[in-house]
Protein backbone atom coordinates (compact mmCIF):
# COMPACT_ATOMS: atom_id res chain seq x y z
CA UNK A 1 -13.40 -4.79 -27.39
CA UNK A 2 -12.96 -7.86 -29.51
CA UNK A 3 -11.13 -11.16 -27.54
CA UNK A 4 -11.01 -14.05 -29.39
CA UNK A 5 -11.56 -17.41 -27.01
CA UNK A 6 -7.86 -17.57 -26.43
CA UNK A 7 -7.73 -13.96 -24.94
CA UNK A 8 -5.93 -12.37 -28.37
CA UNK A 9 -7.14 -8.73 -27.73
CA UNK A 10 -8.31 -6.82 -31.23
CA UNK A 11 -9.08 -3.48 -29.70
CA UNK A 12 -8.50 -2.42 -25.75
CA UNK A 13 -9.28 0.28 -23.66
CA UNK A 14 -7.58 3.38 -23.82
CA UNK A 15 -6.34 2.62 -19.69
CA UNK A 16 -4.12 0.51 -20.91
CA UNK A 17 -0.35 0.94 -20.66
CA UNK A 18 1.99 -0.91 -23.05
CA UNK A 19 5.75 -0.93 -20.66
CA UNK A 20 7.87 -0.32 -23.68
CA UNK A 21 6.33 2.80 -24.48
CA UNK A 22 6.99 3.96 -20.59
CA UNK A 23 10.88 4.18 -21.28
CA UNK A 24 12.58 7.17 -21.17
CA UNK A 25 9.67 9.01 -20.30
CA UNK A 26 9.91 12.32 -17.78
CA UNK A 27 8.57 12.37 -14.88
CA UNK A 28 7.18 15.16 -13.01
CA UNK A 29 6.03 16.53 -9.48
CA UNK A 30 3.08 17.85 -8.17
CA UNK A 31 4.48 21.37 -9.11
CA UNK A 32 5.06 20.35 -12.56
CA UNK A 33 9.05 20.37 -12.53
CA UNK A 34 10.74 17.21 -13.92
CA UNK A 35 12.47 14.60 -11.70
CA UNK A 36 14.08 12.23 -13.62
CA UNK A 37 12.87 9.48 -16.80
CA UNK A 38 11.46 5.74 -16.41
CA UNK A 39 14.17 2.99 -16.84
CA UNK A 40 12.20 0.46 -15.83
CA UNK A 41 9.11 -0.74 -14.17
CA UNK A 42 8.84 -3.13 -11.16
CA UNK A 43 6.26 -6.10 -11.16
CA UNK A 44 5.97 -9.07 -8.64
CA UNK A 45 4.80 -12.43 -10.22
CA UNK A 46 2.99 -14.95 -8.85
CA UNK A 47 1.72 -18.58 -8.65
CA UNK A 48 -0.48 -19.96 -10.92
CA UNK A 49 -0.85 -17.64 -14.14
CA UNK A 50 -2.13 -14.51 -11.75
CA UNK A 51 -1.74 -11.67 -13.64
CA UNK A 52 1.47 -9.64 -12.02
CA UNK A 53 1.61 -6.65 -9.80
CA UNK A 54 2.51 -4.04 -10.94
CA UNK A 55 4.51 -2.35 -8.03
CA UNK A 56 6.35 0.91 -9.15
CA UNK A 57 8.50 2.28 -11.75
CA UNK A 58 12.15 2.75 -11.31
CA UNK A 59 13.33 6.12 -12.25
CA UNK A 60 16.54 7.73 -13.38
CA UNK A 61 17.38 11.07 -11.54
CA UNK A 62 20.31 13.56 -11.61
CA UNK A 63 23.37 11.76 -11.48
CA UNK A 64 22.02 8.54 -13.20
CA UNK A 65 20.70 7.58 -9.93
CA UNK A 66 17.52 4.73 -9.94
CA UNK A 67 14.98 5.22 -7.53
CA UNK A 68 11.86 3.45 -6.81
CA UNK A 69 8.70 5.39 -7.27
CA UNK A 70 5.14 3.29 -5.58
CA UNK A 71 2.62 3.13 -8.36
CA UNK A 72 0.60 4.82 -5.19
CA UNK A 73 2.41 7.61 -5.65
CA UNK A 74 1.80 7.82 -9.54
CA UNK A 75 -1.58 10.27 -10.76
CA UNK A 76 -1.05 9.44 -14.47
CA UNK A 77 0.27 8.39 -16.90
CA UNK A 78 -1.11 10.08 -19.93
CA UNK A 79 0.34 12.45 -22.78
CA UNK A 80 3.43 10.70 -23.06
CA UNK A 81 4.76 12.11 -19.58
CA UNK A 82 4.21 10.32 -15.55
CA UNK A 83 3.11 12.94 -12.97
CA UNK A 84 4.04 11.72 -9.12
CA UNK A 85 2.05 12.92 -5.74
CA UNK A 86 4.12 13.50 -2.78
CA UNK A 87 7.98 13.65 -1.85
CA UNK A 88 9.71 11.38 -3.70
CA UNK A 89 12.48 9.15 -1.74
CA UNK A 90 15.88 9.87 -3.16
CA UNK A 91 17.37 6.39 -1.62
CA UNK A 92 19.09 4.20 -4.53
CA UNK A 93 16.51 1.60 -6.05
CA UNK A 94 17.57 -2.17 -4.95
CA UNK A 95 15.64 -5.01 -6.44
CA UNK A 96 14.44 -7.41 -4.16
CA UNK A 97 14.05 -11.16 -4.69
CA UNK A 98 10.92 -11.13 -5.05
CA UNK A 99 10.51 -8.43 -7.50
CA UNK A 100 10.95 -8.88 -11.80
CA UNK A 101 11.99 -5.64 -13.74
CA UNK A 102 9.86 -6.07 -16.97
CA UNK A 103 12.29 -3.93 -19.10
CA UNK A 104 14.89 -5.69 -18.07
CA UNK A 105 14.01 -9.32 -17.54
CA UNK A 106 10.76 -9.32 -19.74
CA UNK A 107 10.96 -9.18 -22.99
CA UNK A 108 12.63 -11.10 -25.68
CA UNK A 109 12.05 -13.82 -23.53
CA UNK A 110 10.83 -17.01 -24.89
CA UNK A 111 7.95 -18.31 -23.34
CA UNK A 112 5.14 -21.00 -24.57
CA UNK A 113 1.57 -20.19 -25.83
CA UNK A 114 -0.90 -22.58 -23.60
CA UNK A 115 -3.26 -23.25 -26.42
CA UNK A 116 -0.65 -24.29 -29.01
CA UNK A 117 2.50 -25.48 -26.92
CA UNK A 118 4.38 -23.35 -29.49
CA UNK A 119 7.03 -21.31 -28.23
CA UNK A 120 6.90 -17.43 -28.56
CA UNK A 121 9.16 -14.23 -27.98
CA UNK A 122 7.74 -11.51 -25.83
CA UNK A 123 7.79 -8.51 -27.74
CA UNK A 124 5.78 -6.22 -25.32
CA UNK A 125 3.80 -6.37 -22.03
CA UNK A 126 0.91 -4.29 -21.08
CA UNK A 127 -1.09 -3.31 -17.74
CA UNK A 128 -4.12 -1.78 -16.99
CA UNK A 129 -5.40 -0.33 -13.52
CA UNK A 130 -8.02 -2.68 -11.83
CA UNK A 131 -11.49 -1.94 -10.22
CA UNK A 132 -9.35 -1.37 -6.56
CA UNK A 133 -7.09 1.32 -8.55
CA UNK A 134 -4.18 -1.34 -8.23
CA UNK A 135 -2.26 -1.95 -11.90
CA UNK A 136 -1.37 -5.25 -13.24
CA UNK A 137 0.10 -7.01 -16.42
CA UNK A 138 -2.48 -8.48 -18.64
CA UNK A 139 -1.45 -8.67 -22.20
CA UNK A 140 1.21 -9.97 -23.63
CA UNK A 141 2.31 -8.93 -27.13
CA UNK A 142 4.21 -11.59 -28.77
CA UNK A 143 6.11 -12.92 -32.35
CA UNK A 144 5.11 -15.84 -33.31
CA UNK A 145 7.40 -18.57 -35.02
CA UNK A 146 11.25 -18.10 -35.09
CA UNK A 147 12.39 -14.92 -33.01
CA UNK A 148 14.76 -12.13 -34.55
CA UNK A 149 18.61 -12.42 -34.10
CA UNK A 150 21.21 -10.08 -35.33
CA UNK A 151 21.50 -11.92 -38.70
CA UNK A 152 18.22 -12.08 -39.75
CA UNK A 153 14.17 -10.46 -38.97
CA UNK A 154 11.81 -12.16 -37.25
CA UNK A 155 9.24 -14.29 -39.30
CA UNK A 156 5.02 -14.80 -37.96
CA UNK A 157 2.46 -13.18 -36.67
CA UNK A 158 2.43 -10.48 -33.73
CA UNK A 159 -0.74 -11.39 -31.36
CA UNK A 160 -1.74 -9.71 -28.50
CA UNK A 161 -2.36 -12.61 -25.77
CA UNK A 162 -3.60 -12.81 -21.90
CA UNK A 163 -1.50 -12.91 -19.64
CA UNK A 164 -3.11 -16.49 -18.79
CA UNK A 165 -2.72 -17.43 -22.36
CA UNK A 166 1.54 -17.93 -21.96
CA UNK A 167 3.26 -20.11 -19.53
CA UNK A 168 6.84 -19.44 -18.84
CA UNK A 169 6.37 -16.05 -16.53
CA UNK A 170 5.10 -17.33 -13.34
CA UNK A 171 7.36 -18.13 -10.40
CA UNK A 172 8.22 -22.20 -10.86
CA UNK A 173 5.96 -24.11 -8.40
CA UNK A 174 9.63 -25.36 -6.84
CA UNK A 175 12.59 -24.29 -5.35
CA UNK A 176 10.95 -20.74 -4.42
CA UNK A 177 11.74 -20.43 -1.01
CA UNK A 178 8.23 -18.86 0.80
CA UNK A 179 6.49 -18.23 -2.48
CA UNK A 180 4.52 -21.26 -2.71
CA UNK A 181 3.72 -20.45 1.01
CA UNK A 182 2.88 -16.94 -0.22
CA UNK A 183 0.65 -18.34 -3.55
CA UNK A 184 -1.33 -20.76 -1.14
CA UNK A 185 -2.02 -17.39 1.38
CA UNK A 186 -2.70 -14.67 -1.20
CA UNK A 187 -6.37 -14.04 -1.19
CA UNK A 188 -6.07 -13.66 3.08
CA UNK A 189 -6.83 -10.76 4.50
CA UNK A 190 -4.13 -9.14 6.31
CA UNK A 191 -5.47 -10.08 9.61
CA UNK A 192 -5.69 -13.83 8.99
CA UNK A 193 -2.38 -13.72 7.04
CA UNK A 194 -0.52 -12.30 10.33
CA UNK A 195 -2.19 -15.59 12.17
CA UNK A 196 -0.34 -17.93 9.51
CA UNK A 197 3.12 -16.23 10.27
CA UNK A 198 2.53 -16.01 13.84
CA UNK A 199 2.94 -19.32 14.16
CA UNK A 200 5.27 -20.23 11.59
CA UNK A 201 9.20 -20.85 12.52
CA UNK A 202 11.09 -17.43 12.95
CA UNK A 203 13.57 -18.81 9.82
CA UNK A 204 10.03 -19.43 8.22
CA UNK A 205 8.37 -16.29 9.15
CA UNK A 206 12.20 -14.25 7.85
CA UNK A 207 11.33 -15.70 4.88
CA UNK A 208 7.96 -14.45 4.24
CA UNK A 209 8.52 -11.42 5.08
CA UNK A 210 10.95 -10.89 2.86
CA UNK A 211 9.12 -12.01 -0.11
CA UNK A 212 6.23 -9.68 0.71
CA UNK A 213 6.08 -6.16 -0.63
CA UNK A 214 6.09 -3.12 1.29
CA UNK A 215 2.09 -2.54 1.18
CA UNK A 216 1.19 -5.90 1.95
CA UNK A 217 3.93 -6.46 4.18
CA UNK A 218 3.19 -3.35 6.32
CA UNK A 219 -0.71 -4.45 6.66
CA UNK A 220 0.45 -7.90 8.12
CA UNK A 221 2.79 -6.13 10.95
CA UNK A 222 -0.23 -4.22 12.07
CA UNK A 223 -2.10 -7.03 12.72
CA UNK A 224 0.84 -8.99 14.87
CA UNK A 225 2.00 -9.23 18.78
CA UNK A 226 4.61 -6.50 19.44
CA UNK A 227 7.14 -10.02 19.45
CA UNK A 228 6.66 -10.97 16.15
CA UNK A 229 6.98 -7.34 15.14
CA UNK A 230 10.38 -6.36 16.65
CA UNK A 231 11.64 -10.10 14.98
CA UNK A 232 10.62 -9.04 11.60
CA UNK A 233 11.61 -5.86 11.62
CA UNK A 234 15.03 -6.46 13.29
CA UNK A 235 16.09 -8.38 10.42
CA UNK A 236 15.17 -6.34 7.41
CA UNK A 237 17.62 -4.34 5.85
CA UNK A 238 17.70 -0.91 7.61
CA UNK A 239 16.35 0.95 5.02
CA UNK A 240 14.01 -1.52 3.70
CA UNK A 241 12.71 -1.57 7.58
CA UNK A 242 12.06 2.62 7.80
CA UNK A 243 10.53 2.24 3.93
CA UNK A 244 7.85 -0.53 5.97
CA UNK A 245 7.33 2.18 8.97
CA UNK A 246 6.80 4.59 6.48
CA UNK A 247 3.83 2.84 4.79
CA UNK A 248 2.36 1.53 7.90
CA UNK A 249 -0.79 3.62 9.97
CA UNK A 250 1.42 5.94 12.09
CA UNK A 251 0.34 5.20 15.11
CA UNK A 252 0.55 1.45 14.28
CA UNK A 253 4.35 2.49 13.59
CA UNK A 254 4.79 4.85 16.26
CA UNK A 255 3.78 1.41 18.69
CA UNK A 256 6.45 -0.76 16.85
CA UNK A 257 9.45 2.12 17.11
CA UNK A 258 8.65 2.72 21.29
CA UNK A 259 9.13 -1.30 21.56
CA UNK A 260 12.58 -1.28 19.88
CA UNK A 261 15.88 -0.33 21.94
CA UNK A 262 15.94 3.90 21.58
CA UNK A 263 19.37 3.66 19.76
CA UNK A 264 18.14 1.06 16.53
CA UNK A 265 14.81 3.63 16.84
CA UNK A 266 16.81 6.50 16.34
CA UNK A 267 18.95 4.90 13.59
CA UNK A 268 15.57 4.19 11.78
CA UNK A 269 14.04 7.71 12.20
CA UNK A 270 17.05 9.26 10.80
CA UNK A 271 16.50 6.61 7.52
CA UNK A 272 12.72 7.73 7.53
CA UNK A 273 11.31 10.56 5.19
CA UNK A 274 11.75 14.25 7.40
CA UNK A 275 7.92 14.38 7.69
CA UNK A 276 7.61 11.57 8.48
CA UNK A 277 9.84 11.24 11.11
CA UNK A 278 8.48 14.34 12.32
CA UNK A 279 5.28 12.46 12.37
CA UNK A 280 6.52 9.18 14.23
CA UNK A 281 8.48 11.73 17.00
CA UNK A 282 5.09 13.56 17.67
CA UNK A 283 3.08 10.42 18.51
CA UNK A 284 6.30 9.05 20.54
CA UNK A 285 5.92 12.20 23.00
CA UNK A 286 2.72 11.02 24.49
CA UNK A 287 2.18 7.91 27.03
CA UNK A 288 1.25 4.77 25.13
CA UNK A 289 -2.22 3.93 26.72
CA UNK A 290 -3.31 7.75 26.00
CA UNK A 291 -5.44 9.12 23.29
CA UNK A 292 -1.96 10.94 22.20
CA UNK A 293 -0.48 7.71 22.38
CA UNK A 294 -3.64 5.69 20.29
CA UNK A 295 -4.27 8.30 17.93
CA UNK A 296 -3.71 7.83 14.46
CA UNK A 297 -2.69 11.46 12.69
CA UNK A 298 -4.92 10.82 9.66
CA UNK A 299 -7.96 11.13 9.86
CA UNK A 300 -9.76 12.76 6.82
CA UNK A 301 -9.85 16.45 7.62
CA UNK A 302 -11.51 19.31 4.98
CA UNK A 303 -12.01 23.01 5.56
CA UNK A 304 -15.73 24.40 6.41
CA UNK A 305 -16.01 25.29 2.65
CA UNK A 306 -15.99 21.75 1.49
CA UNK A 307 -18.91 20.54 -0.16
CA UNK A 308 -21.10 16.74 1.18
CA UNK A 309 -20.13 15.71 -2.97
CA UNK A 310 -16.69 15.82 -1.90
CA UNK A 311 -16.56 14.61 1.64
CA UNK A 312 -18.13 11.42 0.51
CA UNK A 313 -15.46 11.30 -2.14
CA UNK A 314 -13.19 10.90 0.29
CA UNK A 315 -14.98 8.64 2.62
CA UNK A 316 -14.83 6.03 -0.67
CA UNK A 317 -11.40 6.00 -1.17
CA UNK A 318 -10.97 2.14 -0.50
CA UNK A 319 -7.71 2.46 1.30
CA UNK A 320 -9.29 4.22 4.26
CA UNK A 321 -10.67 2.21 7.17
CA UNK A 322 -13.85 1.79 8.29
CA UNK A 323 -13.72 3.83 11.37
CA UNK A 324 -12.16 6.76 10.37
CA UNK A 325 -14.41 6.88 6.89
CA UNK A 326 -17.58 6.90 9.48
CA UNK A 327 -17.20 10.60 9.94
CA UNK A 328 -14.76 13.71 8.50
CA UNK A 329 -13.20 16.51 10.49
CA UNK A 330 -13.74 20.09 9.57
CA UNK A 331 -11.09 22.42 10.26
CA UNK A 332 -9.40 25.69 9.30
CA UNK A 333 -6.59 25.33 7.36
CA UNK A 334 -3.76 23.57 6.96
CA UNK A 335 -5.43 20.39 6.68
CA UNK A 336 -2.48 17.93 7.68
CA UNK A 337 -2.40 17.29 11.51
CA UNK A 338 -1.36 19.86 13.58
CA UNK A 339 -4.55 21.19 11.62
CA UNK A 340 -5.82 24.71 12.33
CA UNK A 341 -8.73 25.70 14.29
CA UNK A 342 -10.36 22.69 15.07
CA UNK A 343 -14.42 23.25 13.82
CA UNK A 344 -16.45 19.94 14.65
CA UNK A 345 -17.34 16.62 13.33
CA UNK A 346 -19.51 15.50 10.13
CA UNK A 347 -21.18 12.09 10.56
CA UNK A 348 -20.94 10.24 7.29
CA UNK A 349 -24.93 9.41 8.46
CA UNK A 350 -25.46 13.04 8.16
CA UNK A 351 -23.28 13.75 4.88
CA UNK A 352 -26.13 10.80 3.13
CA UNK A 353 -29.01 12.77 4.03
CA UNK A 354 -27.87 16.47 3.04
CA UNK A 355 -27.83 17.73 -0.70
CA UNK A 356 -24.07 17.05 -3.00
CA UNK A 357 -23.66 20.90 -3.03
CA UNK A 358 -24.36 21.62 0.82
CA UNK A 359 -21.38 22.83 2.43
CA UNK A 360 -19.92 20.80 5.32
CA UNK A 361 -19.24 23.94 7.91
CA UNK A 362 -23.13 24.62 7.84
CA UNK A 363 -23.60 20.75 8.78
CA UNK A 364 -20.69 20.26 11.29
CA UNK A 365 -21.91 18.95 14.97
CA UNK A 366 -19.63 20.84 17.80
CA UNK A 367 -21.63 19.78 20.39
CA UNK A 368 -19.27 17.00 21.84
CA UNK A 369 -16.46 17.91 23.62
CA UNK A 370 -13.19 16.64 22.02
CA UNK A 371 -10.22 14.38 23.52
CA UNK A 372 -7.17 15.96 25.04
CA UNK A 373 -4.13 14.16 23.75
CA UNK A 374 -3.55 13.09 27.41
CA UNK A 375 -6.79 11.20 28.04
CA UNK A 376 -5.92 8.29 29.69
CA UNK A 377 -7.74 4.59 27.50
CA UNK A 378 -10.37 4.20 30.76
CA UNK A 379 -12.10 7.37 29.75
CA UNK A 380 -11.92 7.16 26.11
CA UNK A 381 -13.31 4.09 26.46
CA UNK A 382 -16.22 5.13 28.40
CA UNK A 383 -16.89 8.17 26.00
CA UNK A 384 -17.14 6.04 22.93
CA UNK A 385 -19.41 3.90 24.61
CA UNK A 386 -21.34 6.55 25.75
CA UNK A 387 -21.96 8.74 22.39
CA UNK A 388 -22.08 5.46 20.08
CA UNK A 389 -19.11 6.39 18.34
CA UNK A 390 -16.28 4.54 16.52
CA UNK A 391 -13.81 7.33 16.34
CA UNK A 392 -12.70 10.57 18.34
CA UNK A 393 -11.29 14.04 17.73
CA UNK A 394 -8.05 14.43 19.66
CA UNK A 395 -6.88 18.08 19.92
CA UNK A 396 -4.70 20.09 22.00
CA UNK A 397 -5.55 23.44 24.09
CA UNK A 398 -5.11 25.84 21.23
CA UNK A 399 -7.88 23.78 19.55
CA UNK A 400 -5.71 22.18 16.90
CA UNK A 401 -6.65 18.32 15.41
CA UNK A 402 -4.36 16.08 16.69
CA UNK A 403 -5.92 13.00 15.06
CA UNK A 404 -8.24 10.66 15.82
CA UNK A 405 -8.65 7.53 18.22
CA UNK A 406 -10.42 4.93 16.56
CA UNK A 407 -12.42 1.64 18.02
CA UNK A 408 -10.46 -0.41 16.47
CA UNK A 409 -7.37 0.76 18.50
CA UNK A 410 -8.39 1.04 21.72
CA UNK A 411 -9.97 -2.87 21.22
CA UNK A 412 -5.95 -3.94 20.79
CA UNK A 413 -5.17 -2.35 23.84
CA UNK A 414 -8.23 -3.11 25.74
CA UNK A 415 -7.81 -7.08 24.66
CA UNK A 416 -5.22 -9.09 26.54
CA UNK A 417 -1.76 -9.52 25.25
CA UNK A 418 -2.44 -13.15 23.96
CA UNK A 419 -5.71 -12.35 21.75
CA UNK A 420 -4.03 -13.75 18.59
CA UNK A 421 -3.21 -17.00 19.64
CA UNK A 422 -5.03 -20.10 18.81
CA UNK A 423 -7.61 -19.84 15.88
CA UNK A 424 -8.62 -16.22 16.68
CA UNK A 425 -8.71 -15.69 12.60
CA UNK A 426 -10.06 -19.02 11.66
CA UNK A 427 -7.24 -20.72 10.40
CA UNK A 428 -6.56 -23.59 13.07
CA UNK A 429 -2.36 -23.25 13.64
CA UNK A 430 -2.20 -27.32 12.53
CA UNK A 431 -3.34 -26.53 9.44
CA UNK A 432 -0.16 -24.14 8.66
CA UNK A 433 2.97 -25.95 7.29
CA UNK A 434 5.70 -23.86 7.18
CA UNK A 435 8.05 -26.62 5.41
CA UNK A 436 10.82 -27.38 8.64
């Protein structure tokens, strides 16, 4: 790839994505049957010249209806055609304020080139997946010198430019509500970020939550008091709220729903993916300091036939926590919790020492006991302690995986209520403005 010291690109790699080229283009399931075309695709700018997230595309199904489909959920985008993973939600799309539809609001904007002060028309905008398998915008394709109207063509060159290389995009660094608050925050971990809005005003911490997106947004809940949890979610918009529960851990979800009144619970379940629901209603049937009750339902489960080459693929996968990527579950099929026949545990110690091709049945340690569902937090304590272990298999008496209880769990509910306060995360509360 040639770039010259501006950023103009002369040749880019083939992962690239120009948007304009994404319109009208089918989309498909996992079976291969078409759902509905791209109309648009959602980004979230930012502060500062970052480079914009790229958060979904916004799809056209029967009946002209626009849906929002996470780039999570997309596998590829290759061959002129977008293939999707997993049930698609059918609920109407409905921008957000702190989302930018590039289609839409984009191009044939006028913006200014940084080098030159020259104003330019955006012709095109193109992203490219990062190193965390997030996308983002990163070129901009733009006509230099007067822009086309209706009476006559456009005059000047076309250049392919950074994204850093044009001002004109980025939120203004006034009058944005919580975004400078947001900008100033970004690079947080989710953790340290839930610190900040724990001690902001409730109108402040309203605010910030509604300028986050789902993902992030749903990482920040998990790490806040059950308070500050039932605040925020009470005033998101319903369906906005069981799109958050949906993309948070489910047990972390499962907690929030048993601390709201049973009738707004109810109300949110029905909103929530059937599955999922199904999911949330499972881990709400078992006593809250249980290893039912602290279980998360997905832990990373293959059948005996697996090979060590692709357990440890799985163990990478950068979303998945620490704990439960320590060790993978080997069970007879199906693989989603309820699983079948429950097998034994694979140490992720264990899957570095054996060969790629080495099958994980032949490798799979059975000689620990697993959890009932109706251990009580005392005694799962005392058995992590005892076999060194930062996660547990939880399965019922017909030797089905429930899930798994995970350290990092039974810590929140071991710690007292008021572990958060102060400067637990580092960030000293009088060093948090949050602009009353």
């Amino acid at each position: 790839m040639s770039v010259s010291s501006e950023g103009v690109e002369l040749a880019g790699p083939s992962s690239r994505v120009f948007i304009s080229h994404l319109s009208g283009v089918a989309v498909f399931d996992p079976n291969g049957d078409q759902v509905g075309r791209v109309r648009d695709v959602v980004v979230s700018l930012r502060l500062g010249g970052s480079p914009p997230k790229v958060l979904g595309l916004v799809v056209e199904v029967i009946g002209r209806r626009r849906i929002f489909l996470p780039m999570t959920r997309v596998t590829s985008l290759e061959s002129g055609q977008v293939l999707s993973t997993g049930l698609l939600n059918m609920r109407r799309f409905e921008q957000r304020p702190s989302e930018t539809l590039v289609l839409a609001e984009l191009l044939d904007r006028t913006v200014t080139r940084t080098k030159t002060s020259d104003e330019v028309t955006v012709l095109d905008v193109a992203m490219v997946q990062t190193r965390l398998r997030e996308w983002e915008i990163d070129k901009v394709f733009v006509q230099l010198g007067r822009p086309a109207s209706r009476l006559r063509k456009a005059k000047g060159e076309q250049v392919l430019l950074d994204w850093s290389a044009v001002t004109g995009f980025s939120l203004a660094e006034e009058g944005q509500g919580a975004a400078n608050l947001l900008a100033t925050f970004e690079q947080l971990r989710a953790a340290d970020l839930a610190n900040v809005m724990h001690h902001l005003s409730a109108k402040r911490r309203a605010e910030v939550a509604a300028a986050l997106d789902d993902d992030r947004l749903a990482d920040v809940l998990e790490e806040l008091p059950e308070d500050d949890q039932v605040e925020i979610i009470g005033k998101l918009k319903e369906e906005r709220a069981a799109d958050i529960l949906e993309t948070m851990d489910p047990d972390d979800a499962a907690d929030l729903l048993s601390e709201l009144p049973e009738e707004d619970a109810e109300r949110l379940l029905r909103l929530m993916e059937p599955a999922e629901a199904a999911e949330m209603r499972r881990l709400l049937s078992y006593e809250e300091d249980t290893a039912g009750g602290l279980m998360t339902t997905e832990p990373i489960v293959l059948e005996p036939d697996a090979s060590v080459a692709e357990a440890l693929a799985r163990v990478r996968v950068s979303d998945t926590k620490p704990a439960l990527a320590a060790q993978v579950y080997v069970c007879r099929p199906p693989n989603e919790t309820p699983t079948g026949t429950y097998l034994g545990t694979v140490h992720f110690q264990r899957l570095l020492r054996e060969p790629p091709y080495t099958l994980v049945g032949s490798i799979v340690d059975d000689d620990l006991d697993p959890l009932p569902p109706n251990t009580p937090l005392p005694l799962i304590t005392s058995y992590l302690a005892t076999y060194n272990l930062v996660a547990a298999p939880v399965v019922d008496e017909d030797d089905h995986l429930l899930g798994a209880v995970t350290v990092d769990d039974v810590l929140d509910h071991l710690l007292p209520d008021d572990w958060r306060e102060g400067s637990a995360h580092g960030i000293p509360p009088h060093e948090v403005s949050d602009g009353q």
